[in-house]
Protein backbone atom coordinates (compact mmCIF):
# COMPACT_ATOMS: atom_id res chain seq x y z
CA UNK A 1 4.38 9.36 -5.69
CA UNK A 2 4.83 7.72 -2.81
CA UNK A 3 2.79 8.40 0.59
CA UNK A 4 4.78 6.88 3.28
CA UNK A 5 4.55 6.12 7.23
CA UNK A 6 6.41 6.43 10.42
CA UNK A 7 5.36 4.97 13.85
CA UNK A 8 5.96 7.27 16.91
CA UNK A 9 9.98 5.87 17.73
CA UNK A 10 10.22 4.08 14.69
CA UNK A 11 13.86 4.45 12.49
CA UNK A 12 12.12 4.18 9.35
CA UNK A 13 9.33 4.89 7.21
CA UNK A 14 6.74 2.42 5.28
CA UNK A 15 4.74 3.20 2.10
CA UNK A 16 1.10 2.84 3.04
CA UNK A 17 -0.07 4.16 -0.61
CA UNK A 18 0.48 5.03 -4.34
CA UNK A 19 -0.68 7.83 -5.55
CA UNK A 20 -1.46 9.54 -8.78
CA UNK A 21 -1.11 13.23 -9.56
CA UNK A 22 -4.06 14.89 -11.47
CA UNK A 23 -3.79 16.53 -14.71
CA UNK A 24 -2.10 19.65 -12.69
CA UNK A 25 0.16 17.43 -10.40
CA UNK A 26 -1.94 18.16 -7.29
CA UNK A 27 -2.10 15.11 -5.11
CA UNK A 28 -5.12 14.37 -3.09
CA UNK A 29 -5.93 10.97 -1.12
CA UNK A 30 -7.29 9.26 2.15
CA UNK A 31 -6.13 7.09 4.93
CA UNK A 32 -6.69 6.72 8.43
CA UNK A 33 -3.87 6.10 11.16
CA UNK A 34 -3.75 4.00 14.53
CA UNK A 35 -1.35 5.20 15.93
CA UNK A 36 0.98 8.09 16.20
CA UNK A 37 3.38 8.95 13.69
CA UNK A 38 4.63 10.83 10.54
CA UNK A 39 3.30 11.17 6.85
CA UNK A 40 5.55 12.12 3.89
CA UNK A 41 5.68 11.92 0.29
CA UNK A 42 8.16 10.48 -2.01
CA UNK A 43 9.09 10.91 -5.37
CA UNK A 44 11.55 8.88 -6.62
CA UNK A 45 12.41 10.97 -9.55
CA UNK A 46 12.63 10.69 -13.30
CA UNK A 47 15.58 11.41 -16.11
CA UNK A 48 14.65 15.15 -16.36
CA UNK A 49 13.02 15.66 -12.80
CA UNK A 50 15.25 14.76 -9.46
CA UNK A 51 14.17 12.88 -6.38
CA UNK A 52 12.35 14.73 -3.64
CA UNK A 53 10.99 14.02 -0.10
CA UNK A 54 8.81 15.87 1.23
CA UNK A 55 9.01 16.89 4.89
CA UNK A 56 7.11 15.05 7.73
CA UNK A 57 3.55 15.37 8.90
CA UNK A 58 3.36 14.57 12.69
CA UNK A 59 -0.11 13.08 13.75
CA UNK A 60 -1.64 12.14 17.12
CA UNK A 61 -4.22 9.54 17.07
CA UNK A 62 -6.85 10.03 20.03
C-alpha cells in the first residue's frame, strides 16, 4: 500500500511511503508534513483483489 502526497495546488500526487498491513490488514504509520496538502492511500491491486484509492485527507500545516 501506497501512502501518497499532494501539495496545496498541486495536479498530482507523490508517494512519500510504503506501507505494510498487519496480520488483520490494518495500516498504521507516521510522517510529518510542511506544508499543506492531501494524504491518500493506494493499492495497486492484485489478480483476485482490484485497485483502490482511497479518498483524500486535507491537512493544514501551522
Amino acid at each position: 500500500m501506497k501512502l501518497q502526497f499532494k501539495k496545496k495546488g498541486a495536479s498530482s500526487y507523490t508517494t512519500v511511503k510504503t506501507v505494510k498491513s498487519d496480520s488483520k490488514g490494518n495500516l498504521k504509520t507516521t510522517v510529518k508534513a510542511s506544508v499543506d496538502g492531501t494524504f491518500r492511500y493506494v493499492f495497486a491491486g492484485t489478480s483476485t483483489t482490484p485497485a483502490v484509492t482511497s479518498a483524500g485527507d486535507a491537512i493544514d500545516v501551522r
